[in-house]
C-alpha atoms as a PDB file:
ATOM      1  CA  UNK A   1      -7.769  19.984   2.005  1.00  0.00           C
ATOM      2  CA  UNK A   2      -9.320  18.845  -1.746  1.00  0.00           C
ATOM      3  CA  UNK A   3      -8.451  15.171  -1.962  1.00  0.00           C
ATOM      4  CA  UNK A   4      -8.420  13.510  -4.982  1.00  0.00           C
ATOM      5  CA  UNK A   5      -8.015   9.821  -6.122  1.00  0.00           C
ATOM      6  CA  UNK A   6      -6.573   9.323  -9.183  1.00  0.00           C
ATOM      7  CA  UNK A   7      -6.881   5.223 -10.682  1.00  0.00           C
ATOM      8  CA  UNK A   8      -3.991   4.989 -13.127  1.00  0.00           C
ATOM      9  CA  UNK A   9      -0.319   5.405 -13.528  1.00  0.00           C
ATOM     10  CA  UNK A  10      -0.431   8.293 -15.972  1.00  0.00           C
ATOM     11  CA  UNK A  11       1.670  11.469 -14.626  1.00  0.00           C
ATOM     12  CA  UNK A  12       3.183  10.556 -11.780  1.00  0.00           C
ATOM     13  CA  UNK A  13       5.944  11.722 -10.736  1.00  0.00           C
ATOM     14  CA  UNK A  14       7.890   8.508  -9.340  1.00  0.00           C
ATOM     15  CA  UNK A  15      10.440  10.050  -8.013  1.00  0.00           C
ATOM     16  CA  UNK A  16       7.961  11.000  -4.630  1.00  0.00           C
ATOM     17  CA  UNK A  17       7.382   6.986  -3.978  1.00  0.00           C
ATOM     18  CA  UNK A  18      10.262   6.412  -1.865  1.00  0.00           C
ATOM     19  CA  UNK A  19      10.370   9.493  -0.546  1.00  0.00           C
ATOM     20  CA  UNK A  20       6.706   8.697   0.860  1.00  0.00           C
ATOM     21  CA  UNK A  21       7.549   5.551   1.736  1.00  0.00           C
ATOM     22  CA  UNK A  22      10.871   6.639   3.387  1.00  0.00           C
ATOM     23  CA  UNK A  23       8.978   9.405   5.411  1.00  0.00           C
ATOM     24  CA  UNK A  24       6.585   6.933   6.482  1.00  0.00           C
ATOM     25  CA  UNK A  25       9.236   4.227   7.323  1.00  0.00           C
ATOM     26  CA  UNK A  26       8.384   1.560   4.862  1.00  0.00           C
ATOM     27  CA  UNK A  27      10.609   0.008   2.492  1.00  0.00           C
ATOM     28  CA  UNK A  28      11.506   1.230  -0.731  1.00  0.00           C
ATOM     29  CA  UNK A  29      13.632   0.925  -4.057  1.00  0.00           C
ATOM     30  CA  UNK A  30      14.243   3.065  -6.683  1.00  0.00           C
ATOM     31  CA  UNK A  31      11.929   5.219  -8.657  1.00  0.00           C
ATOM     32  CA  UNK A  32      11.773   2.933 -11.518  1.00  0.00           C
ATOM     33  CA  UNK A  33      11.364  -0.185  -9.804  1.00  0.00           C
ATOM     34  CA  UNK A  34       8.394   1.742  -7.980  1.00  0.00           C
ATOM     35  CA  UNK A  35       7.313   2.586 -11.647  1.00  0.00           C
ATOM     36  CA  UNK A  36       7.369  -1.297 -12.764  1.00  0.00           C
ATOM     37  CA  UNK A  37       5.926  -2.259  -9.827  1.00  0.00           C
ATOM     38  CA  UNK A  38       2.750   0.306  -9.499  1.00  0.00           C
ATOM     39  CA  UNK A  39       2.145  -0.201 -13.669  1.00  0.00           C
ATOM     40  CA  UNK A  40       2.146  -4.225 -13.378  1.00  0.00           C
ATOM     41  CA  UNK A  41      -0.218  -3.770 -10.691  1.00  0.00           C
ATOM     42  CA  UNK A  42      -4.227  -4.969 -11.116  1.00  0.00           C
ATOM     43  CA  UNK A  43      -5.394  -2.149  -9.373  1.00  0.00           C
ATOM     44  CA  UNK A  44      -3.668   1.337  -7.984  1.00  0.00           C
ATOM     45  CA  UNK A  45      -4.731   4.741  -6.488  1.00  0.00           C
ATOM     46  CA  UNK A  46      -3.065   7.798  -5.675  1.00  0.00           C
ATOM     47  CA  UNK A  47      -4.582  10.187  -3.432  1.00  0.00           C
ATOM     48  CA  UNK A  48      -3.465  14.020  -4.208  1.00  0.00           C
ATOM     49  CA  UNK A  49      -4.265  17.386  -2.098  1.00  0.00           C
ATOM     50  CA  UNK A  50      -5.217  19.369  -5.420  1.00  0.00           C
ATOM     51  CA  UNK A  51      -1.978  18.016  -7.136  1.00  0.00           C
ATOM     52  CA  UNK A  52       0.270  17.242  -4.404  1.00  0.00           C
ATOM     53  CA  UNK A  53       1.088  13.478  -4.254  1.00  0.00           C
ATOM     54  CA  UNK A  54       0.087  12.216  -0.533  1.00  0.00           C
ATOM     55  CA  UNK A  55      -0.376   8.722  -0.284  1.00  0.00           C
ATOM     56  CA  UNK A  56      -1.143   6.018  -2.801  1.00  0.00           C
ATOM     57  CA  UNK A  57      -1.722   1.954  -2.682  1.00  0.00           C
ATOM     58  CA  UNK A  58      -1.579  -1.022  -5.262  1.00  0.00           C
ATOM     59  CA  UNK A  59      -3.048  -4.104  -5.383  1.00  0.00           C
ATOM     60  CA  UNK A  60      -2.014  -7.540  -7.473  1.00  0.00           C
ATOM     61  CA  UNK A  61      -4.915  -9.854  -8.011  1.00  0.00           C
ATOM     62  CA  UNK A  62      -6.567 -12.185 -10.652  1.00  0.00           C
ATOM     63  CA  UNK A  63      -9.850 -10.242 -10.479  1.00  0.00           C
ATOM     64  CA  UNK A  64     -11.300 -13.381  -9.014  1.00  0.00           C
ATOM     65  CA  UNK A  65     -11.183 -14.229  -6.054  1.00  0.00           C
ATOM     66  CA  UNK A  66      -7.386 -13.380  -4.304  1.00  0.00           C
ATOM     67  CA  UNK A  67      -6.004  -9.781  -4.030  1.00  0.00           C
ATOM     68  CA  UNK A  68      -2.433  -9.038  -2.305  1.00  0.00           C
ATOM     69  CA  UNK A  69      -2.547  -5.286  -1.218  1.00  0.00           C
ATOM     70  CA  UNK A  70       1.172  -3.416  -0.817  1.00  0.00           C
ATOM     71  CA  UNK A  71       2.627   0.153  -0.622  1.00  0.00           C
ATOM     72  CA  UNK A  72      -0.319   1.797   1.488  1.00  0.00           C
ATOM     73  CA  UNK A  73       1.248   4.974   2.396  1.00  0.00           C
ATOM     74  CA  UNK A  74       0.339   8.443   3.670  1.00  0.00           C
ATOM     75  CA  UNK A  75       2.234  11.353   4.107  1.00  0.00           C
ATOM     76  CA  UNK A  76       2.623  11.806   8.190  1.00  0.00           C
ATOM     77  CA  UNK A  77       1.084  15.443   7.886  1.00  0.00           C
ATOM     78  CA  UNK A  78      -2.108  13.671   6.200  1.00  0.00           C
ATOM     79  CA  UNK A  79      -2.442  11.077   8.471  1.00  0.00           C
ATOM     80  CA  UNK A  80      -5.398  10.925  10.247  1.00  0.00           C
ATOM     81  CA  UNK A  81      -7.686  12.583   8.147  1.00  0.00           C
ATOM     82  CA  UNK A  82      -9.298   9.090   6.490  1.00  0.00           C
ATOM     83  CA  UNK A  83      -7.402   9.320   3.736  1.00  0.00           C
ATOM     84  CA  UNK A  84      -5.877   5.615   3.943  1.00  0.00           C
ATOM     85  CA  UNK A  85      -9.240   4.730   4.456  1.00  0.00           C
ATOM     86  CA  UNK A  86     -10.196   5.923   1.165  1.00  0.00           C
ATOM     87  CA  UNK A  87      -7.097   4.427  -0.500  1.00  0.00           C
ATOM     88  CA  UNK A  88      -7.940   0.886   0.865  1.00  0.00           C
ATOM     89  CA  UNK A  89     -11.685   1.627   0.786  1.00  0.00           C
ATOM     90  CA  UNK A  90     -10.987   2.069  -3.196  1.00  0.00           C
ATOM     91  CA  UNK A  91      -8.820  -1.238  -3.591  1.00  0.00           C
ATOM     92  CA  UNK A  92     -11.384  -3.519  -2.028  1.00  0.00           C
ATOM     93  CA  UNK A  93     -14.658  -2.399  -3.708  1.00  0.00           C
ATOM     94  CA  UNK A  94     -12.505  -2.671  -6.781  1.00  0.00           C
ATOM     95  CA  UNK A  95     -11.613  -5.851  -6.347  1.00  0.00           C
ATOM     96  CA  UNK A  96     -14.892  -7.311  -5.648  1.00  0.00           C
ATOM     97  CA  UNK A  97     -15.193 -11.386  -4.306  1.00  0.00           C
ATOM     98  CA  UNK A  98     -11.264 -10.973  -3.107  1.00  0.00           C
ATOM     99  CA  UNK A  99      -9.933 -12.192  -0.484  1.00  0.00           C
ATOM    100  CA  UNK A 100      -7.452 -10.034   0.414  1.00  0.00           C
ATOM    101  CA  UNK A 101      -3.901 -10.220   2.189  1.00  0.00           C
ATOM    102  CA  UNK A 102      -1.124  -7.899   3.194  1.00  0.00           C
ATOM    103  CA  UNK A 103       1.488  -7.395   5.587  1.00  0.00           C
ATOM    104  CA  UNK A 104       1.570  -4.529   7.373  1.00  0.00           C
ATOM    105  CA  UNK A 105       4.842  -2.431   9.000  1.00  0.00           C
ATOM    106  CA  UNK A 106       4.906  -3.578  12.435  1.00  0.00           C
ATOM    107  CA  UNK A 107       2.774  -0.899  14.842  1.00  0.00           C
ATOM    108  CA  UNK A 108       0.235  -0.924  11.979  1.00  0.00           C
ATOM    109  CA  UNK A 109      -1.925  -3.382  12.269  1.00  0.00           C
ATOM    110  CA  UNK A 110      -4.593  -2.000  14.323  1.00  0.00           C
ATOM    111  CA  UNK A 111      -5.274   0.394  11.371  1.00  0.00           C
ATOM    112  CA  UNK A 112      -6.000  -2.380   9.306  1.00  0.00           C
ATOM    113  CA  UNK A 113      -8.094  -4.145  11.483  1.00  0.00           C
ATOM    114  CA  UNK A 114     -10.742  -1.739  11.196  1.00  0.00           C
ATOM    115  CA  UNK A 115     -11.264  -2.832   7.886  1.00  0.00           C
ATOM    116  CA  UNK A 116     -12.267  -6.154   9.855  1.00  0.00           C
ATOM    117  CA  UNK A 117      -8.215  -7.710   8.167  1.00  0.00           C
ATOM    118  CA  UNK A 118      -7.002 -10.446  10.840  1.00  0.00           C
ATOM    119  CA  UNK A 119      -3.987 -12.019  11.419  1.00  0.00           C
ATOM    120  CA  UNK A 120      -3.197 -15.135   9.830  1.00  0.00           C
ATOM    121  CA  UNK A 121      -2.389 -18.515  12.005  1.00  0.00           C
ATOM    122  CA  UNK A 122      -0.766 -19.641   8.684  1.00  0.00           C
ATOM    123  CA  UNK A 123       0.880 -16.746   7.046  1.00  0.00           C
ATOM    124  CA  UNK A 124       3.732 -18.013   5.411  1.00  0.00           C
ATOM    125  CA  UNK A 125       6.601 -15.810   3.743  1.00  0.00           C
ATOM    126  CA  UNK A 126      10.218 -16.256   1.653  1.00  0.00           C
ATOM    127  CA  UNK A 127      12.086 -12.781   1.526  1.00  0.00           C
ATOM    128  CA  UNK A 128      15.158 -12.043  -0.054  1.00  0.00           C
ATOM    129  CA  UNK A 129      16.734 -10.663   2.945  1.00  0.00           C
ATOM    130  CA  UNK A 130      15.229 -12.810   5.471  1.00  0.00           C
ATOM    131  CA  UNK A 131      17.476 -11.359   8.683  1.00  0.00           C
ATOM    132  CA  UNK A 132      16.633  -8.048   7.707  1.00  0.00           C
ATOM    133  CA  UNK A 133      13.052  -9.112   8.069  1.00  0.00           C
ATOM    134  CA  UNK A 134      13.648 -10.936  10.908  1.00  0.00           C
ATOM    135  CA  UNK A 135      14.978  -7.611  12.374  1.00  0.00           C
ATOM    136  CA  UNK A 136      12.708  -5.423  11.249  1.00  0.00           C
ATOM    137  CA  UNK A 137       9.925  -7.760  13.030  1.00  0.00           C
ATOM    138  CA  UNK A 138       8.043  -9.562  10.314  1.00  0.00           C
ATOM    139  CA  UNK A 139       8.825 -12.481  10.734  1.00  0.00           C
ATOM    140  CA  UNK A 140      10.149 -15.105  13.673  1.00  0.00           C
END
């Protein structure tokens, strides 16, 4: 395997997003909102096998001190080879003086934990579809 990280939005091809995100059970949209989404971001990374898209992560922050991280995602056949390591590893040292949140996909928290993330006593949230996150576990 020849990971490599790539830092910008420049030739991707966004029509691989939800179909990551799909394989990996996560939510997605449509390419283009993916697009919007990933180029309005303060920070992204896409991790490629030589040039095979894999997995890939954004962040939205105001550089200063708070840092929301989303769309962490690996292809299942790459899991467990540190590669979402890297991709969070590379959205917290570039974010330096964050705090950071996310939410997770239920079942995954104990990945992020060993990047020393805790739960939240006071995690608050408004979705659009709030039975379908009810459902789907997020929420109470």
């Amino acid at each position: 395997m020849n990971v490599r990280l790539q830092f910008n939005t420049s030739e991707i091809d966004w029509e691989l997003i939800p179909s990551i995100l799909k394989a990996v059970g996560m939510s997605f949209h449509d390419s283009k909102i993916h697009k919007l989404a990933f180029e309005k971001s303060y920070f992204v990374v896409f991790a490629f096998d030589d040039e095979r898209l894999i997995g890939f992560g954004r962040a939205l922050s105001d550089g200063v001190y708070q840092a929301a991280i989303y769309d962490v995602a690996v292809l299942p056949e790459f899991q467990g080879n540190g590669i979402g390591k890297l991709i969070v590893n590379s959205i917290v040292e570039n974010c330096p003086g964050c705090n950071f949140i996310l939410y997770a996909s239920p079942g995954k928290e104990k990945f992020y934990e060993k990047f020393k993330f805790r739960k939240m006593k006071t995690g608050m949230a408004l979705f659009t579809d709030i039975e379908k996150m009810k459902q789907k576990g997020f929420t109470e």
